[in-house]
Protein backbone atom coordinates (compact mmCIF):
# COMPACT_ATOMS: atom_id res chain seq x y z
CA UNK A 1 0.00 0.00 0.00
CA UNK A 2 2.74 2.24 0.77
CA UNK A 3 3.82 2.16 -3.00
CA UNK A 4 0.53 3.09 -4.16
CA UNK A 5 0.32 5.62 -1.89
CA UNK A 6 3.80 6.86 -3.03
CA UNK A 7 2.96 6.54 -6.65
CA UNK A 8 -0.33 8.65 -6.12
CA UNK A 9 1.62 11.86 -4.18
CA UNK A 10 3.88 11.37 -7.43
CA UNK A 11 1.20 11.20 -10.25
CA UNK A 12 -0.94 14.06 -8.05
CA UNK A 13 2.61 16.44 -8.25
CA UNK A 14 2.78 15.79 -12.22
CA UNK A 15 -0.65 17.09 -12.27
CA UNK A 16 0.31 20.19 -10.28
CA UNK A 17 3.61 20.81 -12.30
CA UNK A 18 1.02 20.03 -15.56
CA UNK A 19 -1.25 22.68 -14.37
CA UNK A 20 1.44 25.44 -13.47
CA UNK A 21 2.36 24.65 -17.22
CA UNK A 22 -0.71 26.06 -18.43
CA UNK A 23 -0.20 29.46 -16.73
CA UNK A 24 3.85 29.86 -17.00
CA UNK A 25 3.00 29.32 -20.35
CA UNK A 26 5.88 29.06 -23.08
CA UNK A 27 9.27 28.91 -21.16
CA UNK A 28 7.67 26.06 -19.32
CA UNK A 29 6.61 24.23 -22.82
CA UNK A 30 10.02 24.35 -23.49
CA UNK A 31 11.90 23.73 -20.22
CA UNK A 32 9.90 20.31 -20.22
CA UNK A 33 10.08 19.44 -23.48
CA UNK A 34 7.06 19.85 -25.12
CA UNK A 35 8.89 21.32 -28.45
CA UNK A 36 9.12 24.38 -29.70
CA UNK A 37 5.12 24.22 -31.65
CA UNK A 38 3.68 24.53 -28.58
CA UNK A 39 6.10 27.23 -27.29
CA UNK A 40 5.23 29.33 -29.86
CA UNK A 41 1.55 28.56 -30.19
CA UNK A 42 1.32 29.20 -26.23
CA UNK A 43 3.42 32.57 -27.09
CA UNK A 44 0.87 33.68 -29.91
CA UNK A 45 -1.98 32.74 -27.58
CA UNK A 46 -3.29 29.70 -28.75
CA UNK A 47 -5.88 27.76 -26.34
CA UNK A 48 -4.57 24.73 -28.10
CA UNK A 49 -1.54 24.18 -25.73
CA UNK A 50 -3.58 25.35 -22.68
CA UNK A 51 -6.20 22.54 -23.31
CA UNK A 52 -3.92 19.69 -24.62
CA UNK A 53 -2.14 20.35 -21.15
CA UNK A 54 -5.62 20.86 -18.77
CA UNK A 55 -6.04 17.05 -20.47
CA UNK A 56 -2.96 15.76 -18.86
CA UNK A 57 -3.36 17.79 -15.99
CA UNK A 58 -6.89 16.16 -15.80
CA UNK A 59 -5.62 12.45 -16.96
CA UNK A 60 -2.74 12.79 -14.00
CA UNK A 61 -5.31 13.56 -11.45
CA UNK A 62 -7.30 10.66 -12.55
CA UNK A 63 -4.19 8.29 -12.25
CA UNK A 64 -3.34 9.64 -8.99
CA UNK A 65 -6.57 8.84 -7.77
CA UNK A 66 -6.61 5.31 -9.09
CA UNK A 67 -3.28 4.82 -6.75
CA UNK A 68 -4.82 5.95 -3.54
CA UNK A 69 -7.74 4.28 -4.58
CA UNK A 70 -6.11 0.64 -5.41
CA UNK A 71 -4.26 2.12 -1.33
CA UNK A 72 -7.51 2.27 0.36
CA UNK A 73 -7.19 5.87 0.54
CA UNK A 74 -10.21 6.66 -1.15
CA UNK A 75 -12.91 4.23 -2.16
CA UNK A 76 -12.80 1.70 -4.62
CA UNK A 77 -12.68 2.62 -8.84
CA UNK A 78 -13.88 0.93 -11.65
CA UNK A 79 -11.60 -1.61 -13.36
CA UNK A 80 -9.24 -1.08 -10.45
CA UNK A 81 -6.53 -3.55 -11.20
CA UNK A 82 -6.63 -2.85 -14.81
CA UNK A 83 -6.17 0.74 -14.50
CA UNK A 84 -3.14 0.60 -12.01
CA UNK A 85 -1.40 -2.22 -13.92
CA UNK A 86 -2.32 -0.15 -17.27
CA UNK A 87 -0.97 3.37 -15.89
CA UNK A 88 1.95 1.48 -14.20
CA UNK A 89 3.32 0.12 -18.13
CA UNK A 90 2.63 3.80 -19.17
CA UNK A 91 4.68 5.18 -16.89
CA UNK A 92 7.20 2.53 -16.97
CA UNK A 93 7.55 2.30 -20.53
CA UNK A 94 7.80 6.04 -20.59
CA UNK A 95 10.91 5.74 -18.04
CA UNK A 96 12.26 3.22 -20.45
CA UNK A 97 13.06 6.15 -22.62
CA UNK A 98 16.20 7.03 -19.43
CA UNK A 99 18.52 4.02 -20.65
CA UNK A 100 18.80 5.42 -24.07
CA UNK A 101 19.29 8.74 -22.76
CA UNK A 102 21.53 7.81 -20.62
CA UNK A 103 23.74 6.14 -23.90
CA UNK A 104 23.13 8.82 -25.68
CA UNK A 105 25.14 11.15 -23.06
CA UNK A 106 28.03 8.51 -22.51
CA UNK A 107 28.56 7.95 -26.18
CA UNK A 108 28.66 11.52 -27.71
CA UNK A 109 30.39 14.78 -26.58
CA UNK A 110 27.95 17.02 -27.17
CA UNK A 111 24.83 16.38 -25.45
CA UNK A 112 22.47 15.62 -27.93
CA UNK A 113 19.28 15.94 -25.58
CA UNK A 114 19.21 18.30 -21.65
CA UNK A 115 20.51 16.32 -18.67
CA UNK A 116 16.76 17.10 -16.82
CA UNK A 117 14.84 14.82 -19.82
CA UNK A 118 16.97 12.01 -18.06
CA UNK A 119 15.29 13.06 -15.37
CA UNK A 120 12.18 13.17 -15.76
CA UNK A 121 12.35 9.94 -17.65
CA UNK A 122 14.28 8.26 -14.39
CA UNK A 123 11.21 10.07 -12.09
CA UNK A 124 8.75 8.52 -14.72
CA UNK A 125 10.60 4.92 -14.39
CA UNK A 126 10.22 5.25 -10.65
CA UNK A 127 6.63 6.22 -11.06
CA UNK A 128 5.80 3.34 -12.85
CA UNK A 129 7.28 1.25 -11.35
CA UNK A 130 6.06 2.05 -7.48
CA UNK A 131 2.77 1.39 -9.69
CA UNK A 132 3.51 -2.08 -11.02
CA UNK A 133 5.33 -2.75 -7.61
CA UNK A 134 1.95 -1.65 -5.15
CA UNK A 135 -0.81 -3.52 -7.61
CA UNK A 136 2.14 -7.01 -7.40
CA UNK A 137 1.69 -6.29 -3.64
CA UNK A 138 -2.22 -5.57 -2.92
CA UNK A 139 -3.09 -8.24 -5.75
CA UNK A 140 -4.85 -10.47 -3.91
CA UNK A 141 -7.13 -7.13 -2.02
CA UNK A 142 -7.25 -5.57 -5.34
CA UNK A 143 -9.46 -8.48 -6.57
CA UNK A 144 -13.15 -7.15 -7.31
CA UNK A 145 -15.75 -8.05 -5.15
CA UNK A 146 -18.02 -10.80 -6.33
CA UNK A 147 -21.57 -10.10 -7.39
């Protein structure tokens, strides 16, 4: 439970930093990576970037919930051990991305991509995997009641 609990502070923080996003506008979009489009869309005053990013602000909160949920911080969700083993391989497959980052920096001189997108693919990796890790270890309470 602690995991889940863990992973749901972590996914509820993404959805904070997501949300700030939306107001720091354009230095943020390109501090974290979302490219330079939305930089300069956010820049000209575009509601495009502002919504794609209230949708992933909104899709964070959701995931954050289904980790205190599958906790027994809040009550149970739908599909409960789907959804945390589902956002777990997200996230985890996401963090994936941090090994060949991480080859990319050892084998060439110039870095090719900013040290912080290693981290926050390493922060994603742990994410996901304090997901995967808490659903392995509440399994068996995770299990949906029988009709």
């Amino acid at each position: 439970m602690r995991a889940l609990t863990i992973a749901g502070v972590l996914s509820a923080l993404v959805a904070l930093l997501h949300f700030a996003v939306i107001f720091i506008g354009a230095p943020a979009y390109r501090y974290l990576g979302a490219g330079e489009r939305m930089a300069v869309m956010a820049e000209r005053g575009s509601p495009v970037p502002g919504a794609i990013t209230l949708v992933l602000t909104a899709m964070f909160a959701v995931w954050s919930a289904y980790a205190f949920s599958g906790a027994g911080v809040i009550p149970r969700l739908a599909l409960l051990r789907t959804g945390l083993l589902g956002i777990g391989l997200i996230y985890t497959l996401r963090g994936f991305v941090v090994f060949a980052q991480v080859f990319l920096l050892l084998r060439t001189s110039a870095s090719l991509i900013p040290i912080r997108h290693v981290g926050f693919s390493a922060v994603s990796l742990a994410i996901g995997l304090c997901y995967l890790f808490g659903t392995w270890r509440a399994w068996e309470r995770l299990t949906p009641p029988q009709s």
